[in-house]
PDB file of N, CA and C in Angstrom:
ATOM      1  N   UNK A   1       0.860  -1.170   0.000  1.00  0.00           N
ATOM      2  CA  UNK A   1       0.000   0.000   0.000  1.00  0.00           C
ATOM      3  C   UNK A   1       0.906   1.233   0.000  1.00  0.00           C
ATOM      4  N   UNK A   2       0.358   2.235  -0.903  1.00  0.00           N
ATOM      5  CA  UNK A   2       1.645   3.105  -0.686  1.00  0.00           C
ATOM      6  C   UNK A   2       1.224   4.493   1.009  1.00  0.00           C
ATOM      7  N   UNK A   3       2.170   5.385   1.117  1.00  0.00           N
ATOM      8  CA  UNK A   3       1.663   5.684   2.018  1.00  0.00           C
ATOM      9  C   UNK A   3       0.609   6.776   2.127  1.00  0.00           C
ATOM     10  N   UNK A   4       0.249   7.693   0.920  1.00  0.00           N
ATOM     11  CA  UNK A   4      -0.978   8.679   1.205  1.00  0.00           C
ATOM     12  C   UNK A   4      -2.509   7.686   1.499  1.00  0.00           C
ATOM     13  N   UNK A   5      -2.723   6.227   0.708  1.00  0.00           N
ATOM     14  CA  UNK A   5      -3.661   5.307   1.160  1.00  0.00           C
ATOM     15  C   UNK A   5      -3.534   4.686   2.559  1.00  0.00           C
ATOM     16  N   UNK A   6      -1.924   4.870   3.210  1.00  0.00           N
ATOM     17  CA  UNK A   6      -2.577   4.059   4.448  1.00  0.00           C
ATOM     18  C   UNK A   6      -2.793   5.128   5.533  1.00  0.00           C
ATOM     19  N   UNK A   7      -2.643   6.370   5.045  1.00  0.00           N
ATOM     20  CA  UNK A   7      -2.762   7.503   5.984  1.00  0.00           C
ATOM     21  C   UNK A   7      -4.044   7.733   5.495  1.00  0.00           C
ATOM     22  N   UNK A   8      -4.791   7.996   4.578  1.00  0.00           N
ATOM     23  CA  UNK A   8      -6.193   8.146   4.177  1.00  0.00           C
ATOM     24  C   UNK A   8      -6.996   6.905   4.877  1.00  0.00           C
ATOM     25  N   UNK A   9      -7.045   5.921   4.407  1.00  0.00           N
ATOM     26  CA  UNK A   9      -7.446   4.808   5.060  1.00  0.00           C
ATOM     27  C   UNK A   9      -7.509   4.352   6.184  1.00  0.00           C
ATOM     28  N   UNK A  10      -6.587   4.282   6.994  1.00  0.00           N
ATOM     29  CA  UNK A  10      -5.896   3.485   8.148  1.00  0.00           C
ATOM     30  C   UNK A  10      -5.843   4.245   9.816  1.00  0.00           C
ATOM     31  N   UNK A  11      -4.591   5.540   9.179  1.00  0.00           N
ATOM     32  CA  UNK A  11      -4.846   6.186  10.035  1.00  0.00           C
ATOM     33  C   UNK A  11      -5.153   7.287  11.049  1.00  0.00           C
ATOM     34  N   UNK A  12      -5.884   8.150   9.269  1.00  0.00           N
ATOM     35  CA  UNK A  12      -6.924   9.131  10.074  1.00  0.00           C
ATOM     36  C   UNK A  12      -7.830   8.441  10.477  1.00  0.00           C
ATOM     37  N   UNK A  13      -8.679   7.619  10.065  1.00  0.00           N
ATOM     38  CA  UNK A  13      -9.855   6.867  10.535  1.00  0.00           C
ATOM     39  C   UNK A  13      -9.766   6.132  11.651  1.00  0.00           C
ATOM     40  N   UNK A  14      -8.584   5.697  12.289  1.00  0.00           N
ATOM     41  CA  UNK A  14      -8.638   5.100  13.910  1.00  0.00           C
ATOM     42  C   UNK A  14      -8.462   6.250  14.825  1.00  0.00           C
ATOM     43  N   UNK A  15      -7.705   7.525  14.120  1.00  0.00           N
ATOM     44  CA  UNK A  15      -7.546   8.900  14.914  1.00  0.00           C
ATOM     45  C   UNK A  15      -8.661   9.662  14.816  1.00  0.00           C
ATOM     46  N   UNK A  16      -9.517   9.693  13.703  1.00  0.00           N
ATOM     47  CA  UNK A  16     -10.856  10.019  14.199  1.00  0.00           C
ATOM     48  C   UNK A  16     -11.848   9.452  15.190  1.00  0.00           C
ATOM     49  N   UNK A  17     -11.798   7.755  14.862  1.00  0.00           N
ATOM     50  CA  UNK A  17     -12.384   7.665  16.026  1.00  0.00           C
ATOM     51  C   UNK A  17     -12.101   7.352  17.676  1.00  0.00           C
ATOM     52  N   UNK A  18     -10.849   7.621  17.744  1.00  0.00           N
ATOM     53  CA  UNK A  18     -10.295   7.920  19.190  1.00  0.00           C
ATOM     54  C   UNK A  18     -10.335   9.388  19.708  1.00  0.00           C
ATOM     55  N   UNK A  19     -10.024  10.301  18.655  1.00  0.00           N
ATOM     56  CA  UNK A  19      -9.757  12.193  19.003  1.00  0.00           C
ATOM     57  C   UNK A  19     -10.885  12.890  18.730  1.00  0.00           C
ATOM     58  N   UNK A  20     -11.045  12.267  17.745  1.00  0.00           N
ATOM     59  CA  UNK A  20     -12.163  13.512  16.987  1.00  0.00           C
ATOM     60  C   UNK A  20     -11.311  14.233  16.043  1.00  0.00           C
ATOM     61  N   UNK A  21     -12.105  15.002  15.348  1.00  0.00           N
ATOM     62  CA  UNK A  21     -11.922  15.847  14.198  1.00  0.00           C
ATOM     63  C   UNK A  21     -10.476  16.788  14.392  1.00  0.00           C
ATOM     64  N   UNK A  22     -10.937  17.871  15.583  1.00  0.00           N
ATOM     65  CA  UNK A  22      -9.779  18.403  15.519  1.00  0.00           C
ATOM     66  C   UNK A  22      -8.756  18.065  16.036  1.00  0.00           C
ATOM     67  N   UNK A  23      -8.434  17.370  17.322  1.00  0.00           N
ATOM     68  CA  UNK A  23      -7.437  16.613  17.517  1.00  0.00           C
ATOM     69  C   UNK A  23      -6.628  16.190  16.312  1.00  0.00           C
ATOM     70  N   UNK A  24      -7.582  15.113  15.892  1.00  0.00           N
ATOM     71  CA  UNK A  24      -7.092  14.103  14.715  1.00  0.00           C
ATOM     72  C   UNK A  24      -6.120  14.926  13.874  1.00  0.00           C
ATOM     73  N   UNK A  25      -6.639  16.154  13.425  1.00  0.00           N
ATOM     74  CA  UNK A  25      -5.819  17.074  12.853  1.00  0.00           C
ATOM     75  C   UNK A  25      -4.454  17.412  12.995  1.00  0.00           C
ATOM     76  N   UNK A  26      -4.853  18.022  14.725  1.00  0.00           N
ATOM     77  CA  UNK A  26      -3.673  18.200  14.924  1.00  0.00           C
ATOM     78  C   UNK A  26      -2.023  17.302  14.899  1.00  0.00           C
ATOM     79  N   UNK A  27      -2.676  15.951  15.664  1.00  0.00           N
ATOM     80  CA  UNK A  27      -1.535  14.819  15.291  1.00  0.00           C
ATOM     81  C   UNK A  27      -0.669  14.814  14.032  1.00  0.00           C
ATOM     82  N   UNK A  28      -2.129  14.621  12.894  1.00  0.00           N
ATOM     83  CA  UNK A  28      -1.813  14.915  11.286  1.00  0.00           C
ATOM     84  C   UNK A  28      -0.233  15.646  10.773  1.00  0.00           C
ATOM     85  N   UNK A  29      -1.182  17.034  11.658  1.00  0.00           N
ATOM     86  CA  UNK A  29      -0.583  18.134  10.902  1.00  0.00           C
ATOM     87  C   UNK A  29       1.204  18.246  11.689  1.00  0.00           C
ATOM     88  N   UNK A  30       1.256  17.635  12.967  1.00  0.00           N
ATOM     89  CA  UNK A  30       2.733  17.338  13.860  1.00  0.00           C
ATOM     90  C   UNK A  30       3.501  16.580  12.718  1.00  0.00           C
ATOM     91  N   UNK A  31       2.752  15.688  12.828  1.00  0.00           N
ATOM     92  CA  UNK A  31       3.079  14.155  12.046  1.00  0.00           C
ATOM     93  C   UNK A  31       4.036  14.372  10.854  1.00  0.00           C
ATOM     94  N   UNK A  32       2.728  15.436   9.834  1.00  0.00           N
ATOM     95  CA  UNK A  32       3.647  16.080   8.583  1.00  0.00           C
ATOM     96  C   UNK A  32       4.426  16.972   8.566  1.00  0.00           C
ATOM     97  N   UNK A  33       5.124  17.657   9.854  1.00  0.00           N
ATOM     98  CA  UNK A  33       6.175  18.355   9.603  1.00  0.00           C
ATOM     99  C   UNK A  33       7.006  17.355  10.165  1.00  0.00           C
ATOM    100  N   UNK A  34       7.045  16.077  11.074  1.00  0.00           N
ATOM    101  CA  UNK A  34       8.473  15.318  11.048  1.00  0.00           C
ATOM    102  C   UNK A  34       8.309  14.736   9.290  1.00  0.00           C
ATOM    103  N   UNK A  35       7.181  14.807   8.510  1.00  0.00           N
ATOM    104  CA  UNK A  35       7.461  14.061   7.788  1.00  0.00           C
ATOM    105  C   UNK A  35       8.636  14.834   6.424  1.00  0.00           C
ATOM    106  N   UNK A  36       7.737  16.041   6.692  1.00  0.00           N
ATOM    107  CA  UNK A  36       8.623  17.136   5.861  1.00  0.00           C
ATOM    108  C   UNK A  36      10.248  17.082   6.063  1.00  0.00           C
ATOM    109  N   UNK A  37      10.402  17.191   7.376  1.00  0.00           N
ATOM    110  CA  UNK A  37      12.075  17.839   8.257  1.00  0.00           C
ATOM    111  C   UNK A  37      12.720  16.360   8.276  1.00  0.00           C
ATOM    112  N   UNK A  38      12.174  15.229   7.416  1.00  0.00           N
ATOM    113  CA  UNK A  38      12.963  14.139   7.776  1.00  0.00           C
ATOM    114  C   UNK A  38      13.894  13.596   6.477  1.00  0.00           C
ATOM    115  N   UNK A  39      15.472  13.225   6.527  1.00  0.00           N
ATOM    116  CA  UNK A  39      15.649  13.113   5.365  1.00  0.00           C
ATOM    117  C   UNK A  39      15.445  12.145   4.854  1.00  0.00           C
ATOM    118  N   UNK A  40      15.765  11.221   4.021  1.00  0.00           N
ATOM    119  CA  UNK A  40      15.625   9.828   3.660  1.00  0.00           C
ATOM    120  C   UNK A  40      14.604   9.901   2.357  1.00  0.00           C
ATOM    121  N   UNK A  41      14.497   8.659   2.125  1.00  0.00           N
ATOM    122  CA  UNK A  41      13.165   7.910   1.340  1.00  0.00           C
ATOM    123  C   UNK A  41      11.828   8.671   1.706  1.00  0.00           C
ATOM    124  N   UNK A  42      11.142   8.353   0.968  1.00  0.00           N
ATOM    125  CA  UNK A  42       9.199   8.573   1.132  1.00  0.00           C
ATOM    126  C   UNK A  42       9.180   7.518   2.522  1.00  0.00           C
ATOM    127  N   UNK A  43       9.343   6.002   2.585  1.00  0.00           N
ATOM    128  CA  UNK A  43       9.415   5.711   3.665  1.00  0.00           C
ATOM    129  C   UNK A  43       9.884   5.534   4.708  1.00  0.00           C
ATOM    130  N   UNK A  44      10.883   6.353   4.667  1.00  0.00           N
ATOM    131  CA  UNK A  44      11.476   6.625   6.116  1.00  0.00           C
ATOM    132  C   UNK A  44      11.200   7.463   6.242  1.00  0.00           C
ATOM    133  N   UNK A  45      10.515   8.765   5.444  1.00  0.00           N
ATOM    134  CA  UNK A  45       9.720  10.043   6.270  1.00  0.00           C
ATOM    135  C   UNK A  45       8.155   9.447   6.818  1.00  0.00           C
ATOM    136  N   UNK A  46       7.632   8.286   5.809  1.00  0.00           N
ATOM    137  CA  UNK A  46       6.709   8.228   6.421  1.00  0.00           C
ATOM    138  C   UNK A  46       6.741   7.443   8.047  1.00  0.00           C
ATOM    139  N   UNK A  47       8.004   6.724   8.044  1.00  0.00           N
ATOM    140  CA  UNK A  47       7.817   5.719   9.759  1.00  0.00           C
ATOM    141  C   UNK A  47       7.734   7.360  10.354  1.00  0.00           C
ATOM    142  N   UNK A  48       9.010   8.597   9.901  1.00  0.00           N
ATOM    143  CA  UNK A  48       8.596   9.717  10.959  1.00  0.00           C
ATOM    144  C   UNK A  48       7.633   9.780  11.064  1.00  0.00           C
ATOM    145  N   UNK A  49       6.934   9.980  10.159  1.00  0.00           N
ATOM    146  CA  UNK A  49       5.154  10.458  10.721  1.00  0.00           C
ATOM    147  C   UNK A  49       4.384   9.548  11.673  1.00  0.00           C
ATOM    148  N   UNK A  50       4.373   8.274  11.311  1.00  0.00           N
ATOM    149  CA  UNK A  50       4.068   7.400  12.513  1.00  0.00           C
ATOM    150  C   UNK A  50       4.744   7.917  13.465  1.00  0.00           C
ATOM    151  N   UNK A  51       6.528   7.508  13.616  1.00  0.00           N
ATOM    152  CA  UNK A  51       6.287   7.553  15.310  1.00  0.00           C
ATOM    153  C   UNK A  51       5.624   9.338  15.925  1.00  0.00           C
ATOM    154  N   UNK A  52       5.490  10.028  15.230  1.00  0.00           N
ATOM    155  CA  UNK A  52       5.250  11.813  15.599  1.00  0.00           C
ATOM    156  C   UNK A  52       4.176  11.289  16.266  1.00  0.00           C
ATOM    157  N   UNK A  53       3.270  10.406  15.216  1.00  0.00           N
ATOM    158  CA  UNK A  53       1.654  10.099  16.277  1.00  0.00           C
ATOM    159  C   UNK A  53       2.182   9.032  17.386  1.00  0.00           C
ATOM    160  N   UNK A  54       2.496   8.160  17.265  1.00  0.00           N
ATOM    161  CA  UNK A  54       2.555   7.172  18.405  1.00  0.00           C
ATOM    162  C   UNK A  54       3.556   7.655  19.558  1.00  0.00           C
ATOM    163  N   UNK A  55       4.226   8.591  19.578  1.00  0.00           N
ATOM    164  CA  UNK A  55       4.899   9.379  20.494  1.00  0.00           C
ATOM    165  C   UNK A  55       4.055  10.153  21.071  1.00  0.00           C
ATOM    166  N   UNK A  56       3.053  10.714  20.649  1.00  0.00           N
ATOM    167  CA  UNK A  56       2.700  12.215  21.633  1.00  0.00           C
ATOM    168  C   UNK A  56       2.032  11.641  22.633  1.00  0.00           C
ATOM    169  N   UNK A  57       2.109  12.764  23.680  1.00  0.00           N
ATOM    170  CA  UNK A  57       1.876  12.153  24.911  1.00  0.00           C
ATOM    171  C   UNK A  57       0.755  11.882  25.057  1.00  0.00           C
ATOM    172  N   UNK A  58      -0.329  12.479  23.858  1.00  0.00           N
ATOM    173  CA  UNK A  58      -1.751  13.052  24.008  1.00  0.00           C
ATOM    174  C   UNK A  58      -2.032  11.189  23.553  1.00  0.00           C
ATOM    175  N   UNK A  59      -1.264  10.416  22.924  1.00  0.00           N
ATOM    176  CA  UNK A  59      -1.559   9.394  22.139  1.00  0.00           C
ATOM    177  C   UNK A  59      -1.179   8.210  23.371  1.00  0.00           C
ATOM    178  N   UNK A  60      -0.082   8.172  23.686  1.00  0.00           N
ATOM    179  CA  UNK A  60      -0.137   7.525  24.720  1.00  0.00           C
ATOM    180  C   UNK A  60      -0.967   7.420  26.066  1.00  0.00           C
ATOM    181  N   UNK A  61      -1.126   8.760  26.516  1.00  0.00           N
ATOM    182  CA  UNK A  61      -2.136   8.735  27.629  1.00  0.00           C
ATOM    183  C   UNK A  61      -3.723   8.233  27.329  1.00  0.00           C
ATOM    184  N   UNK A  62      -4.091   8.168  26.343  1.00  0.00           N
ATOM    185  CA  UNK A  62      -5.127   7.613  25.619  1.00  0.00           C
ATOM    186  C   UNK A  62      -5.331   6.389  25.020  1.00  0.00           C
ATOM    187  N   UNK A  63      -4.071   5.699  24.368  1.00  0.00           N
ATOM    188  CA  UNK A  63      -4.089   4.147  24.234  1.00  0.00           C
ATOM    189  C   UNK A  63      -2.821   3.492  25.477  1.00  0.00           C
ATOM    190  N   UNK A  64      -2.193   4.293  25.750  1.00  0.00           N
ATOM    191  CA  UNK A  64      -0.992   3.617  26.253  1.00  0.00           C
ATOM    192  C   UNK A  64       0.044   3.061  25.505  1.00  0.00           C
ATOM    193  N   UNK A  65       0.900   3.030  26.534  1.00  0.00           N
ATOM    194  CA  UNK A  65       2.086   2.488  26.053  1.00  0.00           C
ATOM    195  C   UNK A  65       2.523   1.617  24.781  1.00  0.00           C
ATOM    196  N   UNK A  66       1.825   1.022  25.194  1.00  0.00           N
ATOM    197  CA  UNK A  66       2.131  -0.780  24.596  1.00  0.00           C
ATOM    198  C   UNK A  66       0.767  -0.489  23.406  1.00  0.00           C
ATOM    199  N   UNK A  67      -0.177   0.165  23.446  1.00  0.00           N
ATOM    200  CA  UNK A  67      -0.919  -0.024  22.177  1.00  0.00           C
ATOM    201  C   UNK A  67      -0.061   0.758  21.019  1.00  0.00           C
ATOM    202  N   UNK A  68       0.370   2.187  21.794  1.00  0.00           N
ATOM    203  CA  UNK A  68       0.812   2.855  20.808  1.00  0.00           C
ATOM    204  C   UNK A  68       1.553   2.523  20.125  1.00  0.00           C
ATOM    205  N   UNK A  69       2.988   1.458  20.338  1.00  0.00           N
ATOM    206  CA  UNK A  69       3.904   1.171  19.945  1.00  0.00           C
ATOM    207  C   UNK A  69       3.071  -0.189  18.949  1.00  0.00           C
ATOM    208  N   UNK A  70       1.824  -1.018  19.036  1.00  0.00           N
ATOM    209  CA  UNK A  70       1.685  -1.889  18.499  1.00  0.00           C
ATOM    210  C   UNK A  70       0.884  -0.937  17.510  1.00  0.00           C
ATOM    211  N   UNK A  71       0.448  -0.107  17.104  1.00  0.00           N
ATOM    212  CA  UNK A  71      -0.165   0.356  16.333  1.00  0.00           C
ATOM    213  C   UNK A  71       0.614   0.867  15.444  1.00  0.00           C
ATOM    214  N   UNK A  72       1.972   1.709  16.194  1.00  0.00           N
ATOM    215  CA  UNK A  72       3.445   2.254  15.054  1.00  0.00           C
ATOM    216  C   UNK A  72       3.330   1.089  14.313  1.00  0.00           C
ATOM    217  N   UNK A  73       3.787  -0.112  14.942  1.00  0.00           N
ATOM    218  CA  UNK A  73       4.214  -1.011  13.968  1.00  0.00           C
ATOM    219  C   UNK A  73       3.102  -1.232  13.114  1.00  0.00           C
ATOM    220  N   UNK A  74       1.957  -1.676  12.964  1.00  0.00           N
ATOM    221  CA  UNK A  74       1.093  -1.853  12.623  1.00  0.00           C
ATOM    222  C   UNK A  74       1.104  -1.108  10.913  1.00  0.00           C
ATOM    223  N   UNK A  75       0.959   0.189  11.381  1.00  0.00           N
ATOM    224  CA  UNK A  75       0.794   1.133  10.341  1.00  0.00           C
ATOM    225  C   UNK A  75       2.142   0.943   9.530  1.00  0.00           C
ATOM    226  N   UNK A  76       3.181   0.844  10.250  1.00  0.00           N
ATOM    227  CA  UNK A  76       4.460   0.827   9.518  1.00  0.00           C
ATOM    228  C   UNK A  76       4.774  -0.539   8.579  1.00  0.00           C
ATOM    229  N   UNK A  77       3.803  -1.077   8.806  1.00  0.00           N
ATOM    230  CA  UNK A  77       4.024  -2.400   8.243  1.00  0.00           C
ATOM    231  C   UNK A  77       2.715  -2.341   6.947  1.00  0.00           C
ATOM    232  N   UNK A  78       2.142  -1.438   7.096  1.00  0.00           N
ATOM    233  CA  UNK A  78       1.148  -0.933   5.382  1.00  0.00           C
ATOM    234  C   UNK A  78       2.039  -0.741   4.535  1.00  0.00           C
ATOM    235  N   UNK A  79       3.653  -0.093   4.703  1.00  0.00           N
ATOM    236  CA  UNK A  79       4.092   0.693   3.542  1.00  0.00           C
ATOM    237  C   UNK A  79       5.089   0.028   3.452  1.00  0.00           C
ATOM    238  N   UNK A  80       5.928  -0.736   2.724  1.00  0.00           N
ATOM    239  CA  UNK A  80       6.789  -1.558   2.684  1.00  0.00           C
ATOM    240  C   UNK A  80       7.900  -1.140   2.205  1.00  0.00           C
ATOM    241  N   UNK A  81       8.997  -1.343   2.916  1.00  0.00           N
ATOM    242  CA  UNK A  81      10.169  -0.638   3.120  1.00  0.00           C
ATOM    243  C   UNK A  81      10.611  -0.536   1.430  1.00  0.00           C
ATOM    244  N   UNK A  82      11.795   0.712   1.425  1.00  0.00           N
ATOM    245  CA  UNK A  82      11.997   0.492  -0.251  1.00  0.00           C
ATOM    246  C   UNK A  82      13.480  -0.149  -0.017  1.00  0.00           C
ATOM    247  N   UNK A  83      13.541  -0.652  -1.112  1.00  0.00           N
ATOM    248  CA  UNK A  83      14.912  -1.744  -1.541  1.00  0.00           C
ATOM    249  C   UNK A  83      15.762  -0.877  -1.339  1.00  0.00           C
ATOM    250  N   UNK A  84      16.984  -0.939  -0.430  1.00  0.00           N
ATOM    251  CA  UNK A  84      18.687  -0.522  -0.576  1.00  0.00           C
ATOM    252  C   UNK A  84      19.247  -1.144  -2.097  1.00  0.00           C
ATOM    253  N   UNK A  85      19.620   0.080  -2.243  1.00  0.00           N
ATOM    254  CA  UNK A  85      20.880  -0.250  -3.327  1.00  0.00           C
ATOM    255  C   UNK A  85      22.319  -0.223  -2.458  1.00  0.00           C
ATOM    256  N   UNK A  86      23.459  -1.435  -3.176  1.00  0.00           N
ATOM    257  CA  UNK A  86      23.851  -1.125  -2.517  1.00  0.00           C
ATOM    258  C   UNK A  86      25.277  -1.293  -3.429  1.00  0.00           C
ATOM    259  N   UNK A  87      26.770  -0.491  -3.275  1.00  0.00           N
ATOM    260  CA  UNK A  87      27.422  -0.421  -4.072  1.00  0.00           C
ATOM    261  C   UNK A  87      28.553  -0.579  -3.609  1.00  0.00           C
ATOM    262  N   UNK A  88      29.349  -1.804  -4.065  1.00  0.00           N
ATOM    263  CA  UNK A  88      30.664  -2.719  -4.002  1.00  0.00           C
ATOM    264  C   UNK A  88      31.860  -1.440  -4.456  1.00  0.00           C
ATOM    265  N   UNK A  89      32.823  -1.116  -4.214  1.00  0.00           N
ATOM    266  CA  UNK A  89      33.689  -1.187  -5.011  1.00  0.00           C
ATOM    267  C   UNK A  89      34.751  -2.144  -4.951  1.00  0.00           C
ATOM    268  N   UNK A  90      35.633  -2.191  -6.342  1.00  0.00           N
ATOM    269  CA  UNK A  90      36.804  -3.157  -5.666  1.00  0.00           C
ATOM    270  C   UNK A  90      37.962  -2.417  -6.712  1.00  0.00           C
ATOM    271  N   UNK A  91      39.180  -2.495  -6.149  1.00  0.00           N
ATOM    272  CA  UNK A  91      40.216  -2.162  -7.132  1.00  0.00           C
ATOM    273  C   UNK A  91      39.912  -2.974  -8.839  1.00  0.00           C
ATOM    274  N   UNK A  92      40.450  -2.220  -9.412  1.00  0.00           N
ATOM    275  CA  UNK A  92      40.816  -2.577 -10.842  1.00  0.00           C
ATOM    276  C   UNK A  92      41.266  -3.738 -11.110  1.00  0.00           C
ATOM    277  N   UNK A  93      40.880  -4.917 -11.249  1.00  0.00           N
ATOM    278  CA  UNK A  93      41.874  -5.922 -11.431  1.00  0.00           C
ATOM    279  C   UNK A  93      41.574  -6.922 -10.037  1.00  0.00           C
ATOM    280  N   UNK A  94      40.665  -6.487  -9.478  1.00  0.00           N
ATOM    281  CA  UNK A  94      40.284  -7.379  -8.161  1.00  0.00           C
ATOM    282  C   UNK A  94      39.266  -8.173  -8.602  1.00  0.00           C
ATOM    283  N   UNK A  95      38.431  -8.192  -9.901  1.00  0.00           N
ATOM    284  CA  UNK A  95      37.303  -9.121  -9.750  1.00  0.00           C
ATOM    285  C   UNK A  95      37.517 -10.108 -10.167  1.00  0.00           C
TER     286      UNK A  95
END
């Protein structure tokens, strides 16, 4: 799934129905500036955006600990990591 579907899908819709509207927002809108300020891949900005939600305190004091962190994973496991490239060198005359 890529990640604007599992954030459309997945998890505004469990943050709506835990926060409500504007809450939900707000997480959102945290969420997308780690996602912005993060460098990497599309999916390694998107795990930022997960953990931004499963970090705040507002998220933990409301599912706890242990949900929040099963839900990071959860969501993080919609968008499937992208392939490393990865690049050998060897001297001239080494292969």
């Amino acid at each position: 799934m890529d990640l604007e579907t599992a954030i459309e899908t997945k998890i505004e819709p469990q943050l709506l129905d835990t926060f409500g509207p504007s809450m939900s927002r707000c997480l959102l809108t945290m969420a997308t500036l780690s996602y912005i300020t993060t460098v990497g891949g599309k999916t390694q900005r998107y795990r930022a955006f997960v953990d931004s939600i499963c970090a705040d305190e507002r998220v933990i004091d409301q599912w706890g600990e242990a949900a929040a962190t099963e839900r990071s994973t959860e969501w993080k496991d919609l968008v499937p990591l992208e392939p490393q490239t990865v690049v050998v060198l060897t001297p001239p005359g080494a292969g």
